[in-house]
Protein backbone atom coordinates (compact mmCIF):
# COMPACT_ATOMS: atom_id res chain seq x y z
CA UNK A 1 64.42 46.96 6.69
CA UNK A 2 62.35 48.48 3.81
CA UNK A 3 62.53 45.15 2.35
CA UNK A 4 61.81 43.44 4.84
CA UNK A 5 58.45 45.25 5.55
CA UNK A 6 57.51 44.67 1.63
CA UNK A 7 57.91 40.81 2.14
CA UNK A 8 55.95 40.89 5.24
CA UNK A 9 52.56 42.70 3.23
CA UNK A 10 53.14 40.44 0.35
CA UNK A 11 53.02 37.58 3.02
CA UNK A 12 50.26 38.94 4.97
CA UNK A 13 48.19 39.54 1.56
CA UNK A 14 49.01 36.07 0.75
CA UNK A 15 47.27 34.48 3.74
CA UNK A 16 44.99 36.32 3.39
CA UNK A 17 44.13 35.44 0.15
CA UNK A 18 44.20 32.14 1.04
CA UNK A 19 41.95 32.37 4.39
CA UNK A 20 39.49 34.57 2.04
CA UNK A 21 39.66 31.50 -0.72
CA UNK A 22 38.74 28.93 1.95
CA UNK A 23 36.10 31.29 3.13
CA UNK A 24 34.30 31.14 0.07
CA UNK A 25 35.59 26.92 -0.69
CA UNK A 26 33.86 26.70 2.85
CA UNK A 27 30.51 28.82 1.66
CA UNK A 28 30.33 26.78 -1.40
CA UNK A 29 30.41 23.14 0.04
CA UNK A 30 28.08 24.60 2.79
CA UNK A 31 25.55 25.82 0.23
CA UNK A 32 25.60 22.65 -2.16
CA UNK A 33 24.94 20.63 1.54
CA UNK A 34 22.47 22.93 2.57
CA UNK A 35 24.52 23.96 5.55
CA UNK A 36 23.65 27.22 5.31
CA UNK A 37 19.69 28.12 4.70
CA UNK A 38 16.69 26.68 6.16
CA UNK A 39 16.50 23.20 5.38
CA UNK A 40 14.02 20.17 6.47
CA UNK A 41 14.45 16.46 6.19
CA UNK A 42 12.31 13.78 4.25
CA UNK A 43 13.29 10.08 3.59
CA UNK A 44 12.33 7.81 0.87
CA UNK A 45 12.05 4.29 0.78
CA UNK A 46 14.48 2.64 -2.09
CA UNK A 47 15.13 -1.26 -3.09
CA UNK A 48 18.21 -0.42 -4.68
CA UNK A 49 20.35 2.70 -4.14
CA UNK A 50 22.89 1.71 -7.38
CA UNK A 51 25.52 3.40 -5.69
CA UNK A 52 23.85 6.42 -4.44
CA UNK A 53 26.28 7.87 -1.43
CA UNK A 54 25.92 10.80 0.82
CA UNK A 55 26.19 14.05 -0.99
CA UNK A 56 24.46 13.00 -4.04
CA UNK A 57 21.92 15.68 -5.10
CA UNK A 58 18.00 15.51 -5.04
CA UNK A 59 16.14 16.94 -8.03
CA UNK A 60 12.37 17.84 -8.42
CA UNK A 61 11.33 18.84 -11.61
CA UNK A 62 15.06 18.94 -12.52
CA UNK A 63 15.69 21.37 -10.25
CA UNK A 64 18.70 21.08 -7.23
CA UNK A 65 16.42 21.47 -4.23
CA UNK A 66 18.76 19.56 -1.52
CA UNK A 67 21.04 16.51 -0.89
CA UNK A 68 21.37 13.32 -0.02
CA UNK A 69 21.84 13.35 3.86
CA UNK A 70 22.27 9.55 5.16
CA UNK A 71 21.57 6.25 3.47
CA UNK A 72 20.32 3.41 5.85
CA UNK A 73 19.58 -0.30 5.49
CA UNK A 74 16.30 -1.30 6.69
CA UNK A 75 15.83 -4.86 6.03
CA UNK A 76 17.27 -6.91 2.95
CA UNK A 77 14.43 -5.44 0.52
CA UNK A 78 14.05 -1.55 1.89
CA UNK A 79 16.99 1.22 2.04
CA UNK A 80 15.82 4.54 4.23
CA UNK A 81 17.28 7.20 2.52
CA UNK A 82 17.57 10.75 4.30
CA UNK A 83 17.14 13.99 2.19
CA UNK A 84 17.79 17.31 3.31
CA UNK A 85 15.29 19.43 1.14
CA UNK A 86 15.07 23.54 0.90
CA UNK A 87 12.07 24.53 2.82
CA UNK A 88 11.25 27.01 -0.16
CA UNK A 89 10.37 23.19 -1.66
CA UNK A 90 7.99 22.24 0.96
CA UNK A 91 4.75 23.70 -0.49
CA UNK A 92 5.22 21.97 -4.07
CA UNK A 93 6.51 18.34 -3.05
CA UNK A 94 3.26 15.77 -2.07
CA UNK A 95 3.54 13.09 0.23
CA UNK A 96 2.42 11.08 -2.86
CA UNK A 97 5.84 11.66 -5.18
CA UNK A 98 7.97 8.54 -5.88
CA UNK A 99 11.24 8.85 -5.44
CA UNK A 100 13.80 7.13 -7.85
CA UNK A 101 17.95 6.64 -8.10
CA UNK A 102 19.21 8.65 -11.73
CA UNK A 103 22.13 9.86 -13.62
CA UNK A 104 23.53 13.17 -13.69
CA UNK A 105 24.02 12.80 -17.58
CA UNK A 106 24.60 10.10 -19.05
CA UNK A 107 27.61 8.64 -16.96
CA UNK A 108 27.49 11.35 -14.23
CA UNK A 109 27.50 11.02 -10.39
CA UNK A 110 24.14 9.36 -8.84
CA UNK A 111 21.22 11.55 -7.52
CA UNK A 112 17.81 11.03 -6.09
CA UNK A 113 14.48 12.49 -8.20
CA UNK A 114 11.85 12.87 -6.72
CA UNK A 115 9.09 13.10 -9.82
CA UNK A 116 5.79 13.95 -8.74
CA UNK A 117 2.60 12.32 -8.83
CA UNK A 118 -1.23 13.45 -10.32
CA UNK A 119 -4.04 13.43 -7.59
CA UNK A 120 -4.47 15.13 -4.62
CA UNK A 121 -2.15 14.90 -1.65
CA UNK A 122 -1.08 16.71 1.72
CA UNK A 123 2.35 18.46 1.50
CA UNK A 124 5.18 16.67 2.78
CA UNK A 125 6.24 17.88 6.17
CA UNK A 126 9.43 17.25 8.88
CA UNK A 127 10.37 13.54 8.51
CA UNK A 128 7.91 12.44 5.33
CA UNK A 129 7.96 9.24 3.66
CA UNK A 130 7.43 9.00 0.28
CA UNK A 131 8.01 5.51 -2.09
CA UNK A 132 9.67 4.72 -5.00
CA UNK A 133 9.92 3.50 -8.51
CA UNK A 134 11.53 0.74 -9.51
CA UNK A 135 14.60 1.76 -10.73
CA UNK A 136 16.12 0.86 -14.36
CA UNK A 137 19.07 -0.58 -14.28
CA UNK A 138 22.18 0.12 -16.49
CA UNK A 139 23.52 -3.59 -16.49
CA UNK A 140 19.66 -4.89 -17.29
CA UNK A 141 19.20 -2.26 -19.78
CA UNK A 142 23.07 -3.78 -21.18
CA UNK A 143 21.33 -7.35 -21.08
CA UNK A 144 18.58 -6.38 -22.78
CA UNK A 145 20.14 -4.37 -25.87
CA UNK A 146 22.79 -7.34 -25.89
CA UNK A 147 19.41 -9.77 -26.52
CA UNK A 148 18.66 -7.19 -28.62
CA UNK A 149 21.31 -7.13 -30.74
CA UNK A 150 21.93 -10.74 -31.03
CA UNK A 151 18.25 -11.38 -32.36
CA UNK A 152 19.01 -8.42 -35.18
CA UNK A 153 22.28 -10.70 -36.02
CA UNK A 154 20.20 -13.47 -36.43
CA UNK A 155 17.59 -11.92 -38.48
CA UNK A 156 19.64 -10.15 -40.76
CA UNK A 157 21.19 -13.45 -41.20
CA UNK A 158 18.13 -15.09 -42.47
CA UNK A 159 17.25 -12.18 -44.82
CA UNK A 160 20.46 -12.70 -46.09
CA UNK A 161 20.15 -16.34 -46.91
CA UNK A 162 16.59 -15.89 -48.40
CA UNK A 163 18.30 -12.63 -50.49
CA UNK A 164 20.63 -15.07 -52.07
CA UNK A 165 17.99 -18.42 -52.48
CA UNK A 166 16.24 -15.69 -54.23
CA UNK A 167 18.89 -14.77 -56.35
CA UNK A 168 20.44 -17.87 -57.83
CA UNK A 169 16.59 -19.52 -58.33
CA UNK A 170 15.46 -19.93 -61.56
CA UNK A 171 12.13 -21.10 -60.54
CA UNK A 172 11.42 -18.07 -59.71
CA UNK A 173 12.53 -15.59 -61.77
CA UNK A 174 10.72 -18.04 -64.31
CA UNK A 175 7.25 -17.54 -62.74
CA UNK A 176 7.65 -14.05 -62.57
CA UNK A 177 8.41 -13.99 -66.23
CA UNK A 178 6.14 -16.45 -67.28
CA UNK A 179 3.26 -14.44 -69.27
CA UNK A 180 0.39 -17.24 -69.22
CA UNK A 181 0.39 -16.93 -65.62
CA UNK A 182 0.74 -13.58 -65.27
CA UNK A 183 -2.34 -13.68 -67.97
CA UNK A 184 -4.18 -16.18 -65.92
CA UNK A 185 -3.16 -14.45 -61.99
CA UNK A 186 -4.85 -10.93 -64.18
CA UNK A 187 -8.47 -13.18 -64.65
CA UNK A 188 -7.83 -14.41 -61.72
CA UNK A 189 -8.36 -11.18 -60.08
CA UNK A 190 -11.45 -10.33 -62.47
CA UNK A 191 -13.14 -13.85 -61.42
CA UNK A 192 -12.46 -12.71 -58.09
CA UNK A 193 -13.72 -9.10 -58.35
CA UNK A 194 -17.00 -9.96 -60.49
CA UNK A 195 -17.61 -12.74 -57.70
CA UNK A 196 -17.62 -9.67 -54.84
CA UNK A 197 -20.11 -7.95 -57.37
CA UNK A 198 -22.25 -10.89 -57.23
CA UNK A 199 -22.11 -11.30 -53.93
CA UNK A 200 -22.85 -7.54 -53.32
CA UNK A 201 -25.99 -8.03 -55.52
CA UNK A 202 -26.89 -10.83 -53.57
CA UNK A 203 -26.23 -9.39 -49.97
CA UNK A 204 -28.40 -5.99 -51.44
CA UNK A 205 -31.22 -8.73 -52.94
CA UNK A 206 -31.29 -10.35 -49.16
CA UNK A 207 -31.64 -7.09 -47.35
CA UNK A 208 -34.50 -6.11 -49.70
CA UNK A 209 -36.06 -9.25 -49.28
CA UNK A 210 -35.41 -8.87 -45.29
CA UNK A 211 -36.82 -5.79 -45.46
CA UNK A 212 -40.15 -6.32 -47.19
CA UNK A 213 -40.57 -9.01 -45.39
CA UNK A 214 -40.55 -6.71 -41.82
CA UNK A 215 -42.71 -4.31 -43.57
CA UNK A 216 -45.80 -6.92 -43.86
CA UNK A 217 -45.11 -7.54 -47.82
CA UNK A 218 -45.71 -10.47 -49.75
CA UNK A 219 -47.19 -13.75 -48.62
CA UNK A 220 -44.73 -14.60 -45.99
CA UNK A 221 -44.51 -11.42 -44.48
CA UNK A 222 -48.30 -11.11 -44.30
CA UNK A 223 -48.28 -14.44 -42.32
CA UNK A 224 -45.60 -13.54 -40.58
CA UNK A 225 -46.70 -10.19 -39.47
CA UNK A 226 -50.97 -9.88 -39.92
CA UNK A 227 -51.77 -10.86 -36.17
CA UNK A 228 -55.61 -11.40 -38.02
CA UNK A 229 -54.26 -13.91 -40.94
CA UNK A 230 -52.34 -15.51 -38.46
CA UNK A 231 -55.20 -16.10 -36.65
CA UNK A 232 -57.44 -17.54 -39.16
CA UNK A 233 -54.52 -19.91 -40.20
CA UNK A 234 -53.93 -20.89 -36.76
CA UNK A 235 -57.65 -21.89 -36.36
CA UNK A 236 -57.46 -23.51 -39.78
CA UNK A 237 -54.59 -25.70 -38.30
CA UNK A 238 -56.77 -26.80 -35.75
CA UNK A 239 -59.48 -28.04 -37.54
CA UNK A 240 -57.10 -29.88 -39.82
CA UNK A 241 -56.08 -31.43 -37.04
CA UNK A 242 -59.25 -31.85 -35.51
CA UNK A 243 -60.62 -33.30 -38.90
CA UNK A 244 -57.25 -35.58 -38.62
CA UNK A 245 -58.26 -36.73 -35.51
CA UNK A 246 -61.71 -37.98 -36.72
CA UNK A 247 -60.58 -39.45 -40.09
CA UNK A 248 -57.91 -41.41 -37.64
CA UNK A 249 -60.44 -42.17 -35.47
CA UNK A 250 -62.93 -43.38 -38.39
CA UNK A 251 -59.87 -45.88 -40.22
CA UNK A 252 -59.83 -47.56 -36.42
CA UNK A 253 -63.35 -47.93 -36.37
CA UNK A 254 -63.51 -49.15 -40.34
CA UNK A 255 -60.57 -51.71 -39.24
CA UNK A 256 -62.66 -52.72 -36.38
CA UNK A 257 -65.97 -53.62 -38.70
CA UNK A 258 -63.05 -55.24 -41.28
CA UNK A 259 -61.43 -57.17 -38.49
CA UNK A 260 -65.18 -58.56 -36.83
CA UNK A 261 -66.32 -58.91 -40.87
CA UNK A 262 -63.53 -61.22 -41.75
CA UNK A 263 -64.10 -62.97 -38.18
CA UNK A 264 -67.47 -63.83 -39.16
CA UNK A 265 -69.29 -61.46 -36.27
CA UNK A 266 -72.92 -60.00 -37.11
CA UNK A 267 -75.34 -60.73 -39.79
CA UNK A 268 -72.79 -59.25 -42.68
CA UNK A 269 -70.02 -61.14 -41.35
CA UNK A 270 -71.93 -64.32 -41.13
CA UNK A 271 -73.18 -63.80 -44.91
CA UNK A 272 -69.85 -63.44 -45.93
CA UNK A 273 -67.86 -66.29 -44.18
CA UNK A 274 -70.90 -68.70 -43.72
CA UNK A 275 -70.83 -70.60 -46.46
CA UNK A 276 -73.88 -72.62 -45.79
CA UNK A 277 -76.14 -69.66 -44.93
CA UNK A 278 -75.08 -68.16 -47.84
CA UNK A 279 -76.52 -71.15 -50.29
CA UNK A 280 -79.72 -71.33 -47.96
CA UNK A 281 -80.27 -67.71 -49.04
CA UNK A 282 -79.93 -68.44 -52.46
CA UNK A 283 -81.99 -71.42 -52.49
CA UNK A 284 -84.62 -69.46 -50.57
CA UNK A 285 -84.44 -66.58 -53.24
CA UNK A 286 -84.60 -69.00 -55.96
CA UNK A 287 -87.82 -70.54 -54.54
CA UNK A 288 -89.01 -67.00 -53.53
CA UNK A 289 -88.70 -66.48 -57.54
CA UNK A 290 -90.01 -69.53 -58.55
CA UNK A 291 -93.32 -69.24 -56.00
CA UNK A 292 -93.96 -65.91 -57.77
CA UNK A 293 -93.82 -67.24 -61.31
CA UNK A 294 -96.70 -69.87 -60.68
CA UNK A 295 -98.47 -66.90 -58.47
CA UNK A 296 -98.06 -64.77 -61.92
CA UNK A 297 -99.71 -67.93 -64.10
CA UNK A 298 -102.90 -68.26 -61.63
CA UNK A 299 -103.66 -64.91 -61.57
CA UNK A 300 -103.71 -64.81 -65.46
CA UNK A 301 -105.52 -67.92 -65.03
CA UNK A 302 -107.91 -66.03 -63.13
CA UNK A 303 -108.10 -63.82 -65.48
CA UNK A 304 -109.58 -65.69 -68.15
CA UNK A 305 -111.84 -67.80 -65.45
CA UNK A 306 -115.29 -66.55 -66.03
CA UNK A 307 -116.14 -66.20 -62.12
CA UNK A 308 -113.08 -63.68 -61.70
CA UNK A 309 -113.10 -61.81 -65.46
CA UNK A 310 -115.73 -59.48 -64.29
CA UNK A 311 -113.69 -57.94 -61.36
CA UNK A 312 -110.42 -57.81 -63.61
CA UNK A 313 -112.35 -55.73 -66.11
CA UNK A 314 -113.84 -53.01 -63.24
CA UNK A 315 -109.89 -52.87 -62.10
CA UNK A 316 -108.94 -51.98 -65.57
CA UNK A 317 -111.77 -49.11 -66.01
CA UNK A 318 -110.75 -47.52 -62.59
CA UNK A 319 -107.34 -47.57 -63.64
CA UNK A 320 -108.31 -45.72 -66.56
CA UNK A 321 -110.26 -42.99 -64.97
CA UNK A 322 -107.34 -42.40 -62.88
CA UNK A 323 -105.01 -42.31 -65.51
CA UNK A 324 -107.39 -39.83 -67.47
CA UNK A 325 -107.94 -37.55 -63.87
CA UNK A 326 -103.95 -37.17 -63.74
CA UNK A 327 -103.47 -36.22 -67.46
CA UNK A 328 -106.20 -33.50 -66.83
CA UNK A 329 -104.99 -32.56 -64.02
């Protein structure tokens, strides 16, 4: 009987034990659910859920604040997915956070994070919908690196073969051994450097030059910049070109008179291309000359003529008094 009684307690201590045990299994799965607490319900909008399932956790700031509730096809681009967030969370989520599928670790279980985004925003509220970001996929991410990799076997292929073309030729080893070139590369360099010198001096000369010549000095800068010389050379332009205009206009005029000369217009242009006129003139002259000559012989034949010698000689005396009256005077 006595031993009966003991196997009885340890039986009763047993289940209860094990009612106690699923008590707190019960409390546990309840809490990580959000069974238990005050809890409110948001969804986000997903394109790809990468095998996110009911249960999964939802992080802010890395930080369990609830679960995944339902997941729901909306149309062959959108996923509605229902979280069940803490209300403690309410005041610090925005109605402008993305939402986005991660890893618990690095090959953990699927969860939702919901990262948060700068600028103003209302707090999300009973049945919110906030976006996502497009997630990053492992089997891309796989793709890529495998791209990746192949491209690195392929270069370090290359470098190899150029390592060993470098290695077995002599050409080039030669080259760099060769001491007239490595004499001629060195003046090479010295050419080069004394021409940057030169061309220093040269830019420094040019500004100088640039420089005076903004300030007024010199010739050129004096035209360029006296608004009085400029001016007087401006109104000396014009009357070059008036004076051009008029010696122009004068060579038209002298080829006119040429042209009408050589046509035989006027009393020039008839002297020169009538031949005839031209001897009638001289014959005229010629007896013009001639008629004077005998004129000269009477007149000394006057002269000497008794009735006429008188008269000469009172000419000659009045001649002389005049001649005297000017000397005197």
């Amino acid at each position: 009987m006595k031993t009966k009684t003991i196997d009885n307690t340890k039986l009763g201590l047993f289940v209860l034990a094990g009612v106690l045990f699923l008590i707190v299994t019960l409390y546990m799965i309840g809490k990580n659910r959000n069974l238990f607490g005050s809890t409110f319900t948001m969804k986000a909008v997903l394109s790809n859920v990468n095998g996110l399932v009911a249960g999964n956790n939802v992080r802010f700031k890395g930080i369990d604040v609830g679960t995944v509730k339902s997941i729901t096809l909306l149309n062959d681009s959108s996923i509605y997915v229902t979280l069940t967030i803490d209300n403690a969370m309410k005041p610090y989520i925005k109605q402008n956070a993305m939402a986005s599928v991660g890893t618990d670790g690095l090959m953990g279980n699927k969860l939702v994070n919901i990262n948060s985004v700068p600028g103003k925003s209302p707090t999300v509220e009973e049945g919110s919908v906030i976006q996502s970001l497009k997630p990053i996929e492992t089997d891309e991410m796989l793709r890529t690196l495998s791209t990746t990799n192949e491209n690195l076997e392929r270069i370090s292929h290359n470098l190899r073969e150029v390592t060993v073309k470098l290695n077995t030729s002599s050409s080039l080893w030669n080259l760099l051994s060769d001491t007239v070139i490595t004499y001629d590369l060195r003046n090479g360099v010295k050419d080069f450097r004394r021409a940057g010198s030169n061309l220093a001096d040269l830019t420094y000369t040019t500004n100088l030059m640039i420089n005076r010549f903004n300030s007024g000095s010199g010739l050129a800068g004096t035209i360029f910049t006296d608004t009085t010389l400029s001016e007087k050379l401006s109104y000396s332009l014009n009357r070059i070109q008036e004076a051009s205009d008029r010696t122009s206009l004068m060579m038209e005029n002298l080829e006119s008179v040429i042209a009408k000369l050589k046509e035989g217009e006027g009393t020039a242009g008839l002297l020169l291309s009538d031949t005839t006129l031209r001897n009638t003139l001289l014959r005229s002259g010629q007896n013009v000359e001639e008629g004077t000559g005998r004129f000269n012989e009477n007149m000394e034949a006057m002269r000497s003529n008794f009735l006429f010698r008188g008269y000469f000689k009172k000419l000659e005396k009045e001649e002389k008094k005049a001649a005297n009256a000017a000397k005197d005077n």
